[in-house]
C-alpha atoms as a PDB file:
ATOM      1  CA  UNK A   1     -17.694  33.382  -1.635  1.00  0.00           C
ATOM      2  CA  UNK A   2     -14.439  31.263  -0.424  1.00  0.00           C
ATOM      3  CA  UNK A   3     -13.813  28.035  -1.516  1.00  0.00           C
ATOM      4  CA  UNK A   4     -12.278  25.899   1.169  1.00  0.00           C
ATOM      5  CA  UNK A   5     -10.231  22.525  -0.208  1.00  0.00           C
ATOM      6  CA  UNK A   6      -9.746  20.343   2.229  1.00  0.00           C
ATOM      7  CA  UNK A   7      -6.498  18.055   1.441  1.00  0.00           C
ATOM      8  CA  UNK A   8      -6.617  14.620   2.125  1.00  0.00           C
ATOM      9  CA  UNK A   9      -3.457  13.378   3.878  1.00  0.00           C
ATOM     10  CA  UNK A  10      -2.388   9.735   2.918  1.00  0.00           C
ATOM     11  CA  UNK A  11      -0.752   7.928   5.512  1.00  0.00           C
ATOM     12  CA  UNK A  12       0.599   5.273   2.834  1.00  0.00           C
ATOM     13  CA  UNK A  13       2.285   6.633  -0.195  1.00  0.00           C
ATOM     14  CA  UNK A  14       3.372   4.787  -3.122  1.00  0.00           C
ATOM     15  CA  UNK A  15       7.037   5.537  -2.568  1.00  0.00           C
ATOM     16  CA  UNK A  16       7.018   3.927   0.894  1.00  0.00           C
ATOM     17  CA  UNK A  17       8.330   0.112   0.595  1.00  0.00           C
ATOM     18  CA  UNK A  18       6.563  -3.159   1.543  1.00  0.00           C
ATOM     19  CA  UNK A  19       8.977  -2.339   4.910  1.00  0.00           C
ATOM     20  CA  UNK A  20       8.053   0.794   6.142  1.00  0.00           C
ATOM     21  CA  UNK A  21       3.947   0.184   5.832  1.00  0.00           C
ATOM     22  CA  UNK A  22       4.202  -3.112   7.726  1.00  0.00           C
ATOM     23  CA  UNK A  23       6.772  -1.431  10.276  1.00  0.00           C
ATOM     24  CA  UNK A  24       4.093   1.646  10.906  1.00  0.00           C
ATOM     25  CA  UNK A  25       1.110  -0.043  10.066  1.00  0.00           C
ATOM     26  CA  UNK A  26       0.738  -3.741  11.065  1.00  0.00           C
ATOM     27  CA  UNK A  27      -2.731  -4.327  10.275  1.00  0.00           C
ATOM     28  CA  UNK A  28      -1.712  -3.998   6.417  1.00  0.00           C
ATOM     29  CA  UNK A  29       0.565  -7.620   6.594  1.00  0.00           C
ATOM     30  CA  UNK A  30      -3.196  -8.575   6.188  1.00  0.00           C
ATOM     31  CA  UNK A  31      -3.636  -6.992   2.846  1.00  0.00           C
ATOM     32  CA  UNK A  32      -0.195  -8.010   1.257  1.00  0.00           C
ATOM     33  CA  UNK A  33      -0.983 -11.107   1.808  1.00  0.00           C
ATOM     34  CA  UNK A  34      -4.554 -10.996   0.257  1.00  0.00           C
ATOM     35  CA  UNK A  35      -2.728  -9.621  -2.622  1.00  0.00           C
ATOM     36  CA  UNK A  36      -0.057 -12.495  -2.424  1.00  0.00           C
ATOM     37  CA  UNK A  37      -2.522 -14.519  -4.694  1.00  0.00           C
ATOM     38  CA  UNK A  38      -2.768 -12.166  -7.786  1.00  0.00           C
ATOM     39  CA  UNK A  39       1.130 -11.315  -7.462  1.00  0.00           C
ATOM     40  CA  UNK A  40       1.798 -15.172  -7.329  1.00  0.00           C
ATOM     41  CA  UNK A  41       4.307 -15.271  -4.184  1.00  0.00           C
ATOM     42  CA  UNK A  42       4.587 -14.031  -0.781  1.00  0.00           C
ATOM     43  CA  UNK A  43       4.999  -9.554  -1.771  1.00  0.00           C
ATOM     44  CA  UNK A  44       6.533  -9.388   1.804  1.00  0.00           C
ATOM     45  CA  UNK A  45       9.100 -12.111   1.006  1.00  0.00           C
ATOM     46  CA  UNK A  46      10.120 -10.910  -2.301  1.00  0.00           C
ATOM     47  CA  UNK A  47       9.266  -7.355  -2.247  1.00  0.00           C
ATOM     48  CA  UNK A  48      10.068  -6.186   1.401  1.00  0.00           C
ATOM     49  CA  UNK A  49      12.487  -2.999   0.199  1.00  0.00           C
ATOM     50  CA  UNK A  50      10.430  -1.950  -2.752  1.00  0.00           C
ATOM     51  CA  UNK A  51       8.453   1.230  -2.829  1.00  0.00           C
ATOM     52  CA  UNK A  52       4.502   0.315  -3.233  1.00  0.00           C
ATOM     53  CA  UNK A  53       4.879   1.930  -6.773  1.00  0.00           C
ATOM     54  CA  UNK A  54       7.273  -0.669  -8.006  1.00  0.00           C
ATOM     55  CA  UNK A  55       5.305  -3.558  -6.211  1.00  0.00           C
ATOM     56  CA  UNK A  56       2.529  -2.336  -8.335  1.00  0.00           C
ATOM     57  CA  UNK A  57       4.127  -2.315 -11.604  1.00  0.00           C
ATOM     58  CA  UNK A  58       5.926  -5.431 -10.439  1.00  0.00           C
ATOM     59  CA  UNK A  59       2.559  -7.298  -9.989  1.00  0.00           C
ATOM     60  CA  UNK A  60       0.300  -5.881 -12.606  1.00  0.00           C
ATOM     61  CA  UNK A  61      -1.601  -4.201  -9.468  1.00  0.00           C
ATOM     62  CA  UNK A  62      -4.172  -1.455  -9.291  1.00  0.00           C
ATOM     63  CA  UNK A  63      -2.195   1.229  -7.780  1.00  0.00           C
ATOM     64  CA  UNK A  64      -4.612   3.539  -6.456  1.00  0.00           C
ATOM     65  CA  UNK A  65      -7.220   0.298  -5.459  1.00  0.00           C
ATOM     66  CA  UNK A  66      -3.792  -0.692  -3.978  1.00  0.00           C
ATOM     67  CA  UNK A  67      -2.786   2.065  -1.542  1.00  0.00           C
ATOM     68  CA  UNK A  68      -6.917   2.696  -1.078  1.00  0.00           C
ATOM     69  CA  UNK A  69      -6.854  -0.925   0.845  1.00  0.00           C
ATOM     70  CA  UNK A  70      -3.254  -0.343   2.314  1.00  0.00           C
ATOM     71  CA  UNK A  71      -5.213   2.573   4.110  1.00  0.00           C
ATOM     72  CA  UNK A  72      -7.957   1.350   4.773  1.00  0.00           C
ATOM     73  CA  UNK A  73      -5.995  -1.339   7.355  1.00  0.00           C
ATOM     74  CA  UNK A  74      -3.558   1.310   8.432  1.00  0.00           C
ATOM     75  CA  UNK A  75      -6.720   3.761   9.390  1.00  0.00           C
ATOM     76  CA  UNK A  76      -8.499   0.586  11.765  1.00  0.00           C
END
């Protein structure tokens, strides 16, 4: 019996910056700036050429719950 895994493709990865999501994506300006309030300033203002990763640990964001929402407005 063959196992198929399906791979699921990500079109936001953490090592994409602030930039290059809102460049390819611009539905997601919506979510930065819903996440504006917990990172206490504007993450497009401050954070435009940092990889998602380092906006995380920046922040004291969620990661995963991060990119999950990025891609969530990238995919409507």
């Amino acid at each position: 019996m063959d196992k198929t895994v399906l791979r699921e493709e990500r079109c936001i990865r953490y090592e994409m910056t602030v930039l290059d999501v809102v460049s390819r994506h611009r539905k997601t300006e919506a979510v930065f700036k819903q996440y504006d309030e917990q990172a206490g300033e504007c993450i497009c203002c401050q954070a435009l050429f940092e990889p998602l990763s380092k906006v995380a640990a920046r922040y004291g964001l969620n990661l995963e719950k991060f990119l999950e929402d990025l891609e969530d407005a990238a995919g409507e």
